[in-house]
Protein backbone atom coordinates (compact mmCIF):
# COMPACT_ATOMS: atom_id res chain seq x y z
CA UNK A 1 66.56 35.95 12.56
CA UNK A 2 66.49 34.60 9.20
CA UNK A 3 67.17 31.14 7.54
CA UNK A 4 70.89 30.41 7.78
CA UNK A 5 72.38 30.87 4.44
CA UNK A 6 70.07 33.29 3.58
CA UNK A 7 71.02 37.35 3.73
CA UNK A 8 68.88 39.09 6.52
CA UNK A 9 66.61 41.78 5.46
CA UNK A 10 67.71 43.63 7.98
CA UNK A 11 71.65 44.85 7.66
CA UNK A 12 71.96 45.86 11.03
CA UNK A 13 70.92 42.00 12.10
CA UNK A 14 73.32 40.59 9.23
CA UNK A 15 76.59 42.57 10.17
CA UNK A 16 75.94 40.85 13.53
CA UNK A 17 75.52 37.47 12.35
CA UNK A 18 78.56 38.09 10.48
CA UNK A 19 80.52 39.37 13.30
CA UNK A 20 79.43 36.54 15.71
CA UNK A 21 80.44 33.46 13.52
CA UNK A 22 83.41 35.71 12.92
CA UNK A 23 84.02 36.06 16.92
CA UNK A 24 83.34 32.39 17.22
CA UNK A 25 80.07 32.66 19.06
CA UNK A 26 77.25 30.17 17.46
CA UNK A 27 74.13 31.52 15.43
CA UNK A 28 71.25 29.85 17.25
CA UNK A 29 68.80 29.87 13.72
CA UNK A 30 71.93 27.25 12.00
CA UNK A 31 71.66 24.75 15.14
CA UNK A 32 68.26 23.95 13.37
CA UNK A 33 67.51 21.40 10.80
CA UNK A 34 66.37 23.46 7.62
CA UNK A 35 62.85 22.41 7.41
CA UNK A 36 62.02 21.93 11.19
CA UNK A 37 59.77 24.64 12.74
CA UNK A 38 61.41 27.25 14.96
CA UNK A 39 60.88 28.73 18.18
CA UNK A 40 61.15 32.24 18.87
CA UNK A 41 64.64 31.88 20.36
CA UNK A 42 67.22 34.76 20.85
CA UNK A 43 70.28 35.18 18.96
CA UNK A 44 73.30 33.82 19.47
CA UNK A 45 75.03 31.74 22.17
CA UNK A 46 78.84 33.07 23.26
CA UNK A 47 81.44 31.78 25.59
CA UNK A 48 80.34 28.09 25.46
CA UNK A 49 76.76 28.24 25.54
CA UNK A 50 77.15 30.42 28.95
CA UNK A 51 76.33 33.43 27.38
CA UNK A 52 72.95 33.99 25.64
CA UNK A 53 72.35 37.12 23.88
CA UNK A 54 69.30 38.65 22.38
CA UNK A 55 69.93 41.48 19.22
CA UNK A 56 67.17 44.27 18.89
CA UNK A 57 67.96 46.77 16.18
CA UNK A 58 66.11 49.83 16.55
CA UNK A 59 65.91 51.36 13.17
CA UNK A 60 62.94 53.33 13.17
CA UNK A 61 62.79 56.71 14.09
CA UNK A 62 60.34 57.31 16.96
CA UNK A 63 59.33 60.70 16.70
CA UNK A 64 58.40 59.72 12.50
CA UNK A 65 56.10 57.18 14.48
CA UNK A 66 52.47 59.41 13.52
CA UNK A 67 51.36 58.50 17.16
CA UNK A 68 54.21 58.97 18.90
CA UNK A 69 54.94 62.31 16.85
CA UNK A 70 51.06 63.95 17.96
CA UNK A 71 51.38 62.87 21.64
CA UNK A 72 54.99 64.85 21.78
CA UNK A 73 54.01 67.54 19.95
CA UNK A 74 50.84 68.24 21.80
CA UNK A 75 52.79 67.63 24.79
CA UNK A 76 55.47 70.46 23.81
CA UNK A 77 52.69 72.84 22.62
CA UNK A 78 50.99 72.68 25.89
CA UNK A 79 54.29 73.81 27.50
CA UNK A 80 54.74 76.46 25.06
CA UNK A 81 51.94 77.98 25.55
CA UNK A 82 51.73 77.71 29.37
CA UNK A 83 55.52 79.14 29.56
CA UNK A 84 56.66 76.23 30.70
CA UNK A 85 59.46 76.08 28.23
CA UNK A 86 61.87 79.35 28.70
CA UNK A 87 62.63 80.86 25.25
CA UNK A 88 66.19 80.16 25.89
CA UNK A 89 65.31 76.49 25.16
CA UNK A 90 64.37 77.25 21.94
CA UNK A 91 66.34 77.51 18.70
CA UNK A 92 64.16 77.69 15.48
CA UNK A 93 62.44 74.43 15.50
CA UNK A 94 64.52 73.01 17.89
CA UNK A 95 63.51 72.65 21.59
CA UNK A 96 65.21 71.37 24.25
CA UNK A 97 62.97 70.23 26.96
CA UNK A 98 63.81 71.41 30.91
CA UNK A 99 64.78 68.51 32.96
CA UNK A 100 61.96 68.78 34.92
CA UNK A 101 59.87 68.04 32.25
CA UNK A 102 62.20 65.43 30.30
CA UNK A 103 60.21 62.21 32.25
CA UNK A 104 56.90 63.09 30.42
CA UNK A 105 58.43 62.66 26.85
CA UNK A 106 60.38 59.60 28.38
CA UNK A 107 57.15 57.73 29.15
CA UNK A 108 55.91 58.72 24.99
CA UNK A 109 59.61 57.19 24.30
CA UNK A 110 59.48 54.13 26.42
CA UNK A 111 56.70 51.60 24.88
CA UNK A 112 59.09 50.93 22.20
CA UNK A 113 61.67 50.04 24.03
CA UNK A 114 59.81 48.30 26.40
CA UNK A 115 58.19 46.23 23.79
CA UNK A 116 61.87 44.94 22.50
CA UNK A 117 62.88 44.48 26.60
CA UNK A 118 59.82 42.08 27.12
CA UNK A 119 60.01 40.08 24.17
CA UNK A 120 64.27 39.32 24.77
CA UNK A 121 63.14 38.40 27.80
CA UNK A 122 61.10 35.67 26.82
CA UNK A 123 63.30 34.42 23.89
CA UNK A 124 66.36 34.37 26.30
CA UNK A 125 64.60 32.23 28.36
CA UNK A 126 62.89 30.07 25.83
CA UNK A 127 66.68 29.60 24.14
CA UNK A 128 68.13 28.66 27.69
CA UNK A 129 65.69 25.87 27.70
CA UNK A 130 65.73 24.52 24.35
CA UNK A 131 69.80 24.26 24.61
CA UNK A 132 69.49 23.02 28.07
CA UNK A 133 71.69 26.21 29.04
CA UNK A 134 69.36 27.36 31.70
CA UNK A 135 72.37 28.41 33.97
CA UNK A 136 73.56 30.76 31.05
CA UNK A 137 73.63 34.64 31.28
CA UNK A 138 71.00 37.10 29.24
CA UNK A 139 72.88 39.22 27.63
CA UNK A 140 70.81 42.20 25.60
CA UNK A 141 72.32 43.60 22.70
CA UNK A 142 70.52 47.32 22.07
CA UNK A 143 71.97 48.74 18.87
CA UNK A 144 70.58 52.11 18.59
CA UNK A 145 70.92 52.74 14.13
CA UNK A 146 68.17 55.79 13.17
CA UNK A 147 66.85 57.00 16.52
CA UNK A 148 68.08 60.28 17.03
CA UNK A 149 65.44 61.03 19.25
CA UNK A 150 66.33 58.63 21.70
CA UNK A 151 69.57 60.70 22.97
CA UNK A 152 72.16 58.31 25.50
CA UNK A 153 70.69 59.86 28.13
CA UNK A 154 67.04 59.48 27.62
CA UNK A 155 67.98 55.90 26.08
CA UNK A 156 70.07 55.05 29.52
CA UNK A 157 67.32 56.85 31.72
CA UNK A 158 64.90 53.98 30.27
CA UNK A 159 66.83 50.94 30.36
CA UNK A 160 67.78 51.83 33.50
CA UNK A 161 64.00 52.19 34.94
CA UNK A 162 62.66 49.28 32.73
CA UNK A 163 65.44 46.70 33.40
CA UNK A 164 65.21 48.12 37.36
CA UNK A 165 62.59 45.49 38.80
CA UNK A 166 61.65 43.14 35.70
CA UNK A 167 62.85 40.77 32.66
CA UNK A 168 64.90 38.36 34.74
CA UNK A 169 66.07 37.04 32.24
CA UNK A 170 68.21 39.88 31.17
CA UNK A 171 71.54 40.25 32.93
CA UNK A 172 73.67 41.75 31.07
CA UNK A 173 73.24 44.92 28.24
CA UNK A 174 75.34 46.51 25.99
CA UNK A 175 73.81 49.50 24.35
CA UNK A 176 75.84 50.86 21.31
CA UNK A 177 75.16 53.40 18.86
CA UNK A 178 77.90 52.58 15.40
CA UNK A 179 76.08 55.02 12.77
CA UNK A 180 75.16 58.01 14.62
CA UNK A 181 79.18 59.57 15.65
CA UNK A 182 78.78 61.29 19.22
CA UNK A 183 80.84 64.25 19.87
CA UNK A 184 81.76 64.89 23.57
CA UNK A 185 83.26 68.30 24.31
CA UNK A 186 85.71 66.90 27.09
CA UNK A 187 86.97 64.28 24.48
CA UNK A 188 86.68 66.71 22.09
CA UNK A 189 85.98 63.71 19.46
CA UNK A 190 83.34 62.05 17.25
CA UNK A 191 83.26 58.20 18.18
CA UNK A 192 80.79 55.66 18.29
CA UNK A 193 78.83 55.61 22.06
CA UNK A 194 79.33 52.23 23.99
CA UNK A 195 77.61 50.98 27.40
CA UNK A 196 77.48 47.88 28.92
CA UNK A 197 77.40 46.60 32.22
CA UNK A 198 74.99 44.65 34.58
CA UNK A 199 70.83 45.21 33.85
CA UNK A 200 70.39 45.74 37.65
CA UNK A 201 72.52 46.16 41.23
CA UNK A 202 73.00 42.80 43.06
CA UNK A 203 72.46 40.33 39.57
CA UNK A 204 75.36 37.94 38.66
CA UNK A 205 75.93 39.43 35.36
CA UNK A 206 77.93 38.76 32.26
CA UNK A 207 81.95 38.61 33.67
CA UNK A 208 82.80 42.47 32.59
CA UNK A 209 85.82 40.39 30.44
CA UNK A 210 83.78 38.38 28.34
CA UNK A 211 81.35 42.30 27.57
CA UNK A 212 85.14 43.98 27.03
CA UNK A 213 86.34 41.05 25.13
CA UNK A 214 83.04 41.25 22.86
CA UNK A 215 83.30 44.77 22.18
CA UNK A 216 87.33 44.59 21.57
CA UNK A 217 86.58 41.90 18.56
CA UNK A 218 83.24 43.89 17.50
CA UNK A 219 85.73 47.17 16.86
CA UNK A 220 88.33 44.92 15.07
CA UNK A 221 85.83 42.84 13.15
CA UNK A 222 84.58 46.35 11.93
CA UNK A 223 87.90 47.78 11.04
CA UNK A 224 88.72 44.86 8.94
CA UNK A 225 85.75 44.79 7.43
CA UNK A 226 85.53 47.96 6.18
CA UNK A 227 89.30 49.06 6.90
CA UNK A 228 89.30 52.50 8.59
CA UNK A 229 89.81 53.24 12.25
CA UNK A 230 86.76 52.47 14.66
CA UNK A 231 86.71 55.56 17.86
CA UNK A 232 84.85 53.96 20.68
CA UNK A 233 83.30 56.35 23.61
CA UNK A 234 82.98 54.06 26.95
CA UNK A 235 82.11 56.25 29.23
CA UNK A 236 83.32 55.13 32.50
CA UNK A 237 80.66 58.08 34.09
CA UNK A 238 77.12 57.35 33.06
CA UNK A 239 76.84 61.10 34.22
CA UNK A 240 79.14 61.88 30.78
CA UNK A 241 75.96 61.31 28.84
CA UNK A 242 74.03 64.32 29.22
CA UNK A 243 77.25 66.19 27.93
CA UNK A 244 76.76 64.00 24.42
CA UNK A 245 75.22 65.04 21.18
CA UNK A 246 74.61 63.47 17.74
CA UNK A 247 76.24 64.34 14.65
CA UNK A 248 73.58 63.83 12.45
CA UNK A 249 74.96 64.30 8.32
């Protein structure tokens, strides 16, 4: 987060300031004095200091990532060439990867994410006790802008496995996606993907009000702002997912 006052170099982190002091949540960079040193705390602070949320912004493509790139692509050569990939699954350069193979490029996705999931976790916590809120809910907010690579159902198959057994701190998610459109054939409709819901079975998460009341004002915040008509997917089904795909312009 930047200074308060000052526009954030990163517009997917300003639009979310600007919706939260819109929403009436608290910015927790402006409950600083200007000049006084600053921990690494996370975001924002909703529902009376019982909510507090971490933003990560993933804006960089993964597979443009040089590292990441070779490791998949030597991956997906190997199958090639071993047959492992039927040439049904192929479409010029595009391959789709057999399900039974999908978990190996998972694990080249996941560091990334699992990076941003370890690092909320500690500023959640760190926030809780600077604001003496330490019986407030984490709440992570994963706004997917510029990875198409990480599809809802690779993305969910991660959190899912990475938020399974660790980062305590994190009870709550909501995982959107606002500038990639999803088109689902049942809907038969572009809209912008939405999840949320508890980080793990058996936690004391986020009251599912406060995450529907949060994403209600984060649609109309939008459509004022830039006044057009904001479709939301919510898939009540997590098994909807693997019928998604990105409409990439």
């Amino acid at each position: 987060m930047n200074d308060p006052g000052k526009q954030s170099a990163n517009p997917c982190e300003a639009i979310f300031d600007e919706f939260v002091v819109w929403y009436g949540g608290e910015l927790t960079d402006s409950l600083f004095a200007p000049n006084r040193d600053r921990p690494s705390n996370a975001d924002y602070l909703f529902e009376g200091r019982t909510v507090v949320a971490e933003l990560k912004c993933l804006r960089k493509e993964f597979f443009n990532d040089p590292i990441v790139g070779e490791k998949a692509n030597k991956l997906i050569q190997g199958w090639l060439r071993k047959g492992k990939i039927p040439k049904n699954h192929m479409n010029g350069s595009k391959v789709t990867i057999p399900e039974s193979l999908a978990p190996k490029i998972v694990d080249i996705l996941k560091p990334p994410l699992k990076s941003a999931l370890e690092k909320a976790n500690q500023q959640i916590k760190r926030t809780k006790n600077t604001h003496g809120a330490q019986g407030a809910k984490g709440l992570l907010i994963l706004v997917n802008e510029q990875n198409s690579a990480l599809t809802p159902d690779v993305a969910f198959y991660i959190l899912a496995n990475l938020l399974k057994n660790r980062y305590s701190q994190i009870a709550s998610f909501i995982y959107t996606v606002p500038t990639m459109p999803m088109h689902n054939e049942t809907l038969g409709k572009a809209a912008n993907l939405w999840v949320s819901g508890n980080a793990r079975d058996g936690v004391d998460g986020v009251e599912p009000a406060i995450l529907s009341s949060i994403k209600r004002g984060w649609v109309r915040f939008l459509e004022q702002k830039f006044d057009y008509e904001i479709e939301i997917l919510e898939p009540a089904d997590v098994g909807i997912l693997n019928e998604l795909s990105f409409i990439l312009s």
